[in-house]
Protein backbone atom coordinates (compact mmCIF):
# COMPACT_ATOMS: atom_id res chain seq x y z
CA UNK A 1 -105.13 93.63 -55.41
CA UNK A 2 -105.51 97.48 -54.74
CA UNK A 3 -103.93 100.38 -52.97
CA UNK A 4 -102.27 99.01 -49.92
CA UNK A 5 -100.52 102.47 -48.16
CA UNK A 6 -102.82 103.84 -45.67
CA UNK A 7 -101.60 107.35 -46.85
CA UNK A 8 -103.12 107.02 -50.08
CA UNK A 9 -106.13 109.08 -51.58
CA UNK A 10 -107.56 105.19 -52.72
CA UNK A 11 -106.16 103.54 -49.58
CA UNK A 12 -108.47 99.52 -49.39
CA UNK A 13 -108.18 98.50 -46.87
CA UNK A 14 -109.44 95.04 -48.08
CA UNK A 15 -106.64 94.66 -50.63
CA UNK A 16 -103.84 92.08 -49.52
CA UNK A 17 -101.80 93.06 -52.88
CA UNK A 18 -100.30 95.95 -53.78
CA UNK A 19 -101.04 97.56 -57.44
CA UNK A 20 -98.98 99.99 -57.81
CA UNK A 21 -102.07 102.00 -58.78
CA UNK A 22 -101.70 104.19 -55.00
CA UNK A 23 -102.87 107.67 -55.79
CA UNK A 24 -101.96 110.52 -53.06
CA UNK A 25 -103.31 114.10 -51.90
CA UNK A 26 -100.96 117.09 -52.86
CA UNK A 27 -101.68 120.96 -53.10
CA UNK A 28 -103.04 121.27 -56.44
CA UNK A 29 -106.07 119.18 -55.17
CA UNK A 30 -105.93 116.76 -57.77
CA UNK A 31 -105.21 112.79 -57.75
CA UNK A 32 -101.63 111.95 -59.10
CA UNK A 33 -99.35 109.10 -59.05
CA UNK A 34 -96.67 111.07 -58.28
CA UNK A 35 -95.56 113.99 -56.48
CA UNK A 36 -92.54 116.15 -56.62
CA UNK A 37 -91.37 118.74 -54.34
CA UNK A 38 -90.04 121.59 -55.77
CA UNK A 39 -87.51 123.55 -53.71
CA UNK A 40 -83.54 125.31 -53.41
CA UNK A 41 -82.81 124.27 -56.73
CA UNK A 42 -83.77 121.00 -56.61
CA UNK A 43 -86.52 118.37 -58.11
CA UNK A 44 -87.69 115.57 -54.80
CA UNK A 45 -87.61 113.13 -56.21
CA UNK A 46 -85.54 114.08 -59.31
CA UNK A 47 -86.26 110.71 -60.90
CA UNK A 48 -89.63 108.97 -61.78
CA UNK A 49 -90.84 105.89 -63.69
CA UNK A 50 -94.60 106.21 -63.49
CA UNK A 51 -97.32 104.44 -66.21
CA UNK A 52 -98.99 105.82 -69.12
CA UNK A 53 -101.82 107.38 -68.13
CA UNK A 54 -100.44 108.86 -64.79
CA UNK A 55 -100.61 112.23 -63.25
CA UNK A 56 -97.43 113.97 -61.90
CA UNK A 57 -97.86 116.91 -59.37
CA UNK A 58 -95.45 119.30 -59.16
CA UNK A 59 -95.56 121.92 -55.49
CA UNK A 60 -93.39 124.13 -55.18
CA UNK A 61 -92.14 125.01 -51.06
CA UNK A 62 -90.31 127.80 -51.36
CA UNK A 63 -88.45 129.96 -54.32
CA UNK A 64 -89.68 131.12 -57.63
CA UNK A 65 -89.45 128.09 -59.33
CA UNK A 66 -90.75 126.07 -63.04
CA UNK A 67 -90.84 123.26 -64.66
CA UNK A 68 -89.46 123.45 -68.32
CA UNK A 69 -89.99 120.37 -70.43
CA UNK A 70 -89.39 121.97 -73.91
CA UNK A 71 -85.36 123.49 -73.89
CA UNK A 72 -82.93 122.03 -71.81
CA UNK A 73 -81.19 125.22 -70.65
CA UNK A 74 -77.82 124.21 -70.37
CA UNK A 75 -77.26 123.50 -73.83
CA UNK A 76 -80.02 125.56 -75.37
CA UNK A 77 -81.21 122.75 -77.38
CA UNK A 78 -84.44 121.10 -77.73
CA UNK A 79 -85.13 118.31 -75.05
CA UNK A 80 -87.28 116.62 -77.82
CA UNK A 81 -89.18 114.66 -75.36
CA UNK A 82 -91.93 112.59 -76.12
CA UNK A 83 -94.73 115.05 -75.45
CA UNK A 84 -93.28 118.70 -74.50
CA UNK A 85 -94.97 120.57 -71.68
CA UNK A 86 -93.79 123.53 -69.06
CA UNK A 87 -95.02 124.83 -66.02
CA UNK A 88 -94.78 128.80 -65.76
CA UNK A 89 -92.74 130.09 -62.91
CA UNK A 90 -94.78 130.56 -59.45
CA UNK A 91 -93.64 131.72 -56.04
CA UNK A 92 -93.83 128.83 -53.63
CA UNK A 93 -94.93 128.63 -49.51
CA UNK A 94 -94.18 126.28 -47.23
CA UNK A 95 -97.06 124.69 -46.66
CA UNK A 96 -96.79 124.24 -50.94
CA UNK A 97 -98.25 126.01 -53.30
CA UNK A 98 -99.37 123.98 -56.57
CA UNK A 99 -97.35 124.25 -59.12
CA UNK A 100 -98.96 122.49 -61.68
CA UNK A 101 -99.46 119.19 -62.99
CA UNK A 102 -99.19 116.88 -66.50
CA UNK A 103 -100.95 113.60 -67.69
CA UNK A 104 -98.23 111.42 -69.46
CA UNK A 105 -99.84 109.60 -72.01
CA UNK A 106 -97.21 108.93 -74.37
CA UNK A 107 -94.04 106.07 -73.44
CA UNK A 108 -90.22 107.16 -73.36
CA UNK A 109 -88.10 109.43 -70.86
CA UNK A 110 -88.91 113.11 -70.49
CA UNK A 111 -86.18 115.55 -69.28
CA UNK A 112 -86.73 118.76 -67.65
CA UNK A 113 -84.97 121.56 -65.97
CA UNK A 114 -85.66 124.78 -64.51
CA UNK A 115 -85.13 128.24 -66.36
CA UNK A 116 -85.14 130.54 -63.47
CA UNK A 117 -82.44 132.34 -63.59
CA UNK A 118 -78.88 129.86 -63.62
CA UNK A 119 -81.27 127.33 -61.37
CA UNK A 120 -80.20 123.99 -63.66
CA UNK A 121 -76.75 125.14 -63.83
CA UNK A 122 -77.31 124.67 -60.00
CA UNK A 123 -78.73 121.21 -60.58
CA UNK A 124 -82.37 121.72 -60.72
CA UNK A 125 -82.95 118.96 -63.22
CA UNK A 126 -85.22 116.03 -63.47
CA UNK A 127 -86.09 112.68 -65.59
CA UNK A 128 -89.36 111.23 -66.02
CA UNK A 129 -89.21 108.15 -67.60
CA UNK A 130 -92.38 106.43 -69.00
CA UNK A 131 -93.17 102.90 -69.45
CA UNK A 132 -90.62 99.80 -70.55
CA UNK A 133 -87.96 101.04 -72.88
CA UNK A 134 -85.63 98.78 -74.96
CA UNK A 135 -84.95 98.10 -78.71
CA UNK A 136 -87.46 97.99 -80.55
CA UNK A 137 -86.07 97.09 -83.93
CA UNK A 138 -86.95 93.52 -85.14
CA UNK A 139 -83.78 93.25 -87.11
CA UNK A 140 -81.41 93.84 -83.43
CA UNK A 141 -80.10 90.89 -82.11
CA UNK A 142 -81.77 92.19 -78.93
CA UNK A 143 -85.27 93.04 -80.07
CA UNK A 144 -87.46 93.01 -77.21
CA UNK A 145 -91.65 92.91 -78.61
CA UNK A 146 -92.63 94.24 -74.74
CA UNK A 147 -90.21 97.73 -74.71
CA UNK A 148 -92.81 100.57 -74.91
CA UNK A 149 -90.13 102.74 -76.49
CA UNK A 150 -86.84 102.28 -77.89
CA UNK A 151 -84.09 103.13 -75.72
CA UNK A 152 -81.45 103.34 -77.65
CA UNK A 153 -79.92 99.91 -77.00
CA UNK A 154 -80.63 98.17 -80.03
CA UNK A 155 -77.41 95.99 -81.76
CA UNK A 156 -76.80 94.79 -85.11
CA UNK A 157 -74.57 92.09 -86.04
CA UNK A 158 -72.96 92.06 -89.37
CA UNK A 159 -69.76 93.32 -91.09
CA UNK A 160 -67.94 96.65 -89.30
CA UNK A 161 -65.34 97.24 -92.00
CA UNK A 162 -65.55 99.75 -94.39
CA UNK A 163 -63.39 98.23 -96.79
CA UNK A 164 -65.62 95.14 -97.16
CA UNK A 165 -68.07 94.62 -99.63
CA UNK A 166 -70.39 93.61 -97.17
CA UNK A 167 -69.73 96.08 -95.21
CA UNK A 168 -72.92 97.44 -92.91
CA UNK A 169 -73.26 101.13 -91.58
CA UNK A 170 -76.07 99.99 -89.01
CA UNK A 171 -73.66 96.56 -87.49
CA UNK A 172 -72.37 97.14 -83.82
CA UNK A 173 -71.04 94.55 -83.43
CA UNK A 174 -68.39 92.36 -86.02
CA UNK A 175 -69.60 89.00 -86.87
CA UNK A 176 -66.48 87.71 -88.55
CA UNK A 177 -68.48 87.57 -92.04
CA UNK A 178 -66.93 91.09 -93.94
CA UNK A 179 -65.96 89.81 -97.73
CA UNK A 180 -63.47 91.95 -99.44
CA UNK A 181 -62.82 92.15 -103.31
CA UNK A 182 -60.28 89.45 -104.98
């Protein structure tokens, strides 16, 4: 197993299986998984699922243009990712100037947007998202030991009327079993 894509930085040209481990040249000089061309308002690619541990790479071809991890700037609140990080503004070249770069080390889906100017209004957003997700509540019906982060998706069974006695605030989903006084 090892890097089959001749374009690679750790090309082998002995493997026969590919390990997703392929690591690739880019303008900040750097190894990375991952590479994302930063241009006219928009993120290419604006979606990414690489491993802990990897290296994004962010160059920028043309524009001034960022890379703001922290406050999502079409709602003005907190993008409360995982690990918040930003890339100051730079003017970009053709050829690509390096924008900058970030090690994700922690599991679960980072968002990010530009805040030049109205560029996310424009659509200059991305997602990052790290590792397996899933629920990762033991008590779900759906409890999955391998998700790397919870997701969200977790469901409880139980009672989902108020007026029961039994009734359960965390249940999803009705299991015929509310109780209700006399």
């Amino acid at each position: 197993a090892g890097c089959t894509d001749p374009t690679a930085w750790n090309y082998d040209n002995a493997a026969t299986d590919e390990d997703g481990g392929c690591v690739y040249f880019n303008a900040c000089g750097i190894p990375a998984t991952a590479v994302v061309e930063v241009s006219s308002f928009d993120y290419d690619p604006s979606l990414l699922n690489p491993d802990v541990g990897d290296t994004v790479v962010w160059v920028n071809v043309g524009g001034l243009h960022n890379v703001n991890a922290t406050t999502n700037q079409l709602t003005g609140l907190p993008f409360n990712n995982p690990q918040p990080f930003s890339i100051p503004a730079i003017l970009g070249s053709p050829e690509g100037t390096c924008l900058g770069s970030f090690v994700f080390t922690v599991p679960g889906v980072y968002n990010y947007n530009s805040s030049v100017s109205n560029q996310a209004a424009l659509g200059m957003v991305g997602t990052i998202t790290i590792g397996d997700g899933g629920c990762t509540d033991a008590d779900a019906v759906n409890y999955d030991a391998a998700a790397e982060f919870d997701d969200g998706s977790c469901v409880f069974t139980g009672c989902t009327d108020a007026l029961a006695s039994n009734y359960s605030p965390v249940a999803t989903i009705d299991d015929g079993s509310c109780l209700y006084p006399g």
